[in-house]
C-alpha atoms as a PDB file:
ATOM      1  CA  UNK A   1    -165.671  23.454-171.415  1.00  0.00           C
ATOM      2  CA  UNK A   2    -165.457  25.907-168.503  1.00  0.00           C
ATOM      3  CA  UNK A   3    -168.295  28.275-167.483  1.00  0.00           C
ATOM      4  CA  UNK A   4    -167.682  32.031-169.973  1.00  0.00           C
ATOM      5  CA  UNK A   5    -165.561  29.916-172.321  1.00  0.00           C
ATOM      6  CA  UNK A   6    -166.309  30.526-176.178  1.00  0.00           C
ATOM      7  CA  UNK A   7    -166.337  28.304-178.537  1.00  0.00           C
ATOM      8  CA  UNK A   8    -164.118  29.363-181.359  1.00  0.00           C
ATOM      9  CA  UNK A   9    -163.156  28.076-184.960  1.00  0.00           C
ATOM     10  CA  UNK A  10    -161.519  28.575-188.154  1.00  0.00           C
ATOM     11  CA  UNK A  11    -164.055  30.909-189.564  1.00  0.00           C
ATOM     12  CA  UNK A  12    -164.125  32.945-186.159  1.00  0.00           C
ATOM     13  CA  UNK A  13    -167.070  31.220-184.694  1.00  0.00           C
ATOM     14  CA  UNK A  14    -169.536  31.605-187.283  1.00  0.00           C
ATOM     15  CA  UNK A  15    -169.981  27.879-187.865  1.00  0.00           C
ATOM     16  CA  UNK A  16    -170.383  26.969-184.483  1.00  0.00           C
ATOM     17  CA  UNK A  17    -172.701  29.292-183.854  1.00  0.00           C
ATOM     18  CA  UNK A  18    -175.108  27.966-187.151  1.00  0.00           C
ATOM     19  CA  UNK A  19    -174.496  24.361-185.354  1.00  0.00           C
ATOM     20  CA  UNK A  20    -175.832  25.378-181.923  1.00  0.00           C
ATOM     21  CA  UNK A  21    -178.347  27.313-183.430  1.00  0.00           C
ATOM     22  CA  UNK A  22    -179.503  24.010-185.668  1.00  0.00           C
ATOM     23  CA  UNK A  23    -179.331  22.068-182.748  1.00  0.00           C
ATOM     24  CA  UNK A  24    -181.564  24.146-180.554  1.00  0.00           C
ATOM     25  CA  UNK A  25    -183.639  24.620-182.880  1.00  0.00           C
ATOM     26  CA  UNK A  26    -183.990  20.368-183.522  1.00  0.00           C
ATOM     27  CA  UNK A  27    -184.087  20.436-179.358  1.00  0.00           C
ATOM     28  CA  UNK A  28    -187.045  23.058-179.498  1.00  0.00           C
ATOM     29  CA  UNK A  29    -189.060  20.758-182.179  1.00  0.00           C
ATOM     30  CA  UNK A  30    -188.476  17.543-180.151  1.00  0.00           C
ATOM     31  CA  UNK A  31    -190.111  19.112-176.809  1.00  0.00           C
ATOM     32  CA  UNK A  32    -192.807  21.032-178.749  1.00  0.00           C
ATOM     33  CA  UNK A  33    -193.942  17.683-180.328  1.00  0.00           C
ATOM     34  CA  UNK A  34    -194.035  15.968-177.111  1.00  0.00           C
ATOM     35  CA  UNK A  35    -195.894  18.563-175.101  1.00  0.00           C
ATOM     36  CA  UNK A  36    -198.310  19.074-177.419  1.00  0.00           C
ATOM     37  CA  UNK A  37    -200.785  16.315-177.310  1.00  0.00           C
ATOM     38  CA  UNK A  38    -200.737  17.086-173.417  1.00  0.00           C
ATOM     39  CA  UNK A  39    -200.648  20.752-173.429  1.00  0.00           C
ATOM     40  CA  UNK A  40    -203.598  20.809-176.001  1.00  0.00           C
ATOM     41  CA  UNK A  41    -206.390  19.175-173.469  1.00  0.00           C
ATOM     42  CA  UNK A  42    -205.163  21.412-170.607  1.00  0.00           C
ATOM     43  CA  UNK A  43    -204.976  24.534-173.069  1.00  0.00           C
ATOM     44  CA  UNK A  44    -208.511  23.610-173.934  1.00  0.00           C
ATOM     45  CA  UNK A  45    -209.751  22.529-170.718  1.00  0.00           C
ATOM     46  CA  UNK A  46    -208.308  26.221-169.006  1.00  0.00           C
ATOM     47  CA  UNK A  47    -209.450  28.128-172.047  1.00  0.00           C
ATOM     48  CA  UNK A  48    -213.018  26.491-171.630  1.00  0.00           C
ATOM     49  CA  UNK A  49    -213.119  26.762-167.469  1.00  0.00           C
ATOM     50  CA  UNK A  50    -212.011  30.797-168.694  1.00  0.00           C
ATOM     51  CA  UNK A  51    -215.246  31.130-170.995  1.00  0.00           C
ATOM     52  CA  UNK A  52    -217.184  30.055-167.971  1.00  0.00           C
ATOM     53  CA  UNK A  53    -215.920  32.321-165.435  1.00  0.00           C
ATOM     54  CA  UNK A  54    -216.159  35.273-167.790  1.00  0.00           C
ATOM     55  CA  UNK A  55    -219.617  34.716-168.825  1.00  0.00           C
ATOM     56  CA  UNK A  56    -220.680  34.155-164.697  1.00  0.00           C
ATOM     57  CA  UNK A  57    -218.776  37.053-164.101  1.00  0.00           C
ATOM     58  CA  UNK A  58    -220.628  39.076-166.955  1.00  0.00           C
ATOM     59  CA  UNK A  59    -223.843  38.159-165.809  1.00  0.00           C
ATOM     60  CA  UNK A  60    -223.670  38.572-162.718  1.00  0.00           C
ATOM     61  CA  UNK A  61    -222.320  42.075-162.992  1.00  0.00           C
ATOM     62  CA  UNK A  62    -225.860  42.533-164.841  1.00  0.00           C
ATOM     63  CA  UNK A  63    -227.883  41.526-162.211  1.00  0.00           C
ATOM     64  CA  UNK A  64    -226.106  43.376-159.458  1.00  0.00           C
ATOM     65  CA  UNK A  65    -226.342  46.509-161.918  1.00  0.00           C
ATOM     66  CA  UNK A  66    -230.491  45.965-161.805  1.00  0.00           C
ATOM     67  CA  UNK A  67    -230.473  45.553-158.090  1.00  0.00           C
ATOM     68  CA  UNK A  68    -228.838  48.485-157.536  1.00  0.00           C
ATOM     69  CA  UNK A  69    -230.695  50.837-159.921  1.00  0.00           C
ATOM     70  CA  UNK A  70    -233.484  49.108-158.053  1.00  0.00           C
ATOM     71  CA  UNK A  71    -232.395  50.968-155.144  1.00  0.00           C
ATOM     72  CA  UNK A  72    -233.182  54.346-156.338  1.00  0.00           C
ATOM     73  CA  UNK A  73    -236.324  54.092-158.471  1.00  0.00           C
ATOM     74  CA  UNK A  74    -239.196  55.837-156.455  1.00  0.00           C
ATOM     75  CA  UNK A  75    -241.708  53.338-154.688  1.00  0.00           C
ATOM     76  CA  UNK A  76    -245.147  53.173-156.317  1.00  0.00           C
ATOM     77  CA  UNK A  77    -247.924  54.121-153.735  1.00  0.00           C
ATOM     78  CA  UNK A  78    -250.422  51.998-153.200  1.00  0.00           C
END
């Protein structure tokens, strides 16, 4: 079959259309199921190095925050 050429039957193409369909759809299942005992570590290893970051990155932006308030409070005399 050439490149742009449509496939075409009896009922005007609906029934090739529910066969592709089907058959992507069998094609989509297959790869899911394969890629999913891999993808899950990764997903949870990149979801877990994520919560990390963010949590650094939250408290860090609290201690810069004091430091810099720090900055600006008067200086007891002694």
């Amino acid at each position: 079959m050439a490149t742009g050429e449509a496939i075409v039957s009896a009922d005007g193409g609906q029934l090739a259309t529910r066969e592709l369909v089907h058959e992507f759809r069998n094609l989509l299942a297959v790869i899911v199921n394969q890629m999913s005992s891999a993808s899950w570590a990764v997903s949870k290893g990149l979801g877990f190095a994520a919560l990390i970051l963010a949590s650094v990155n939250i408290f860090g932006g609290f201690l810069v925050t004091q430091r810099m308030l720090a900055m600006y409070r008067k200086k007891e005399k002694k």
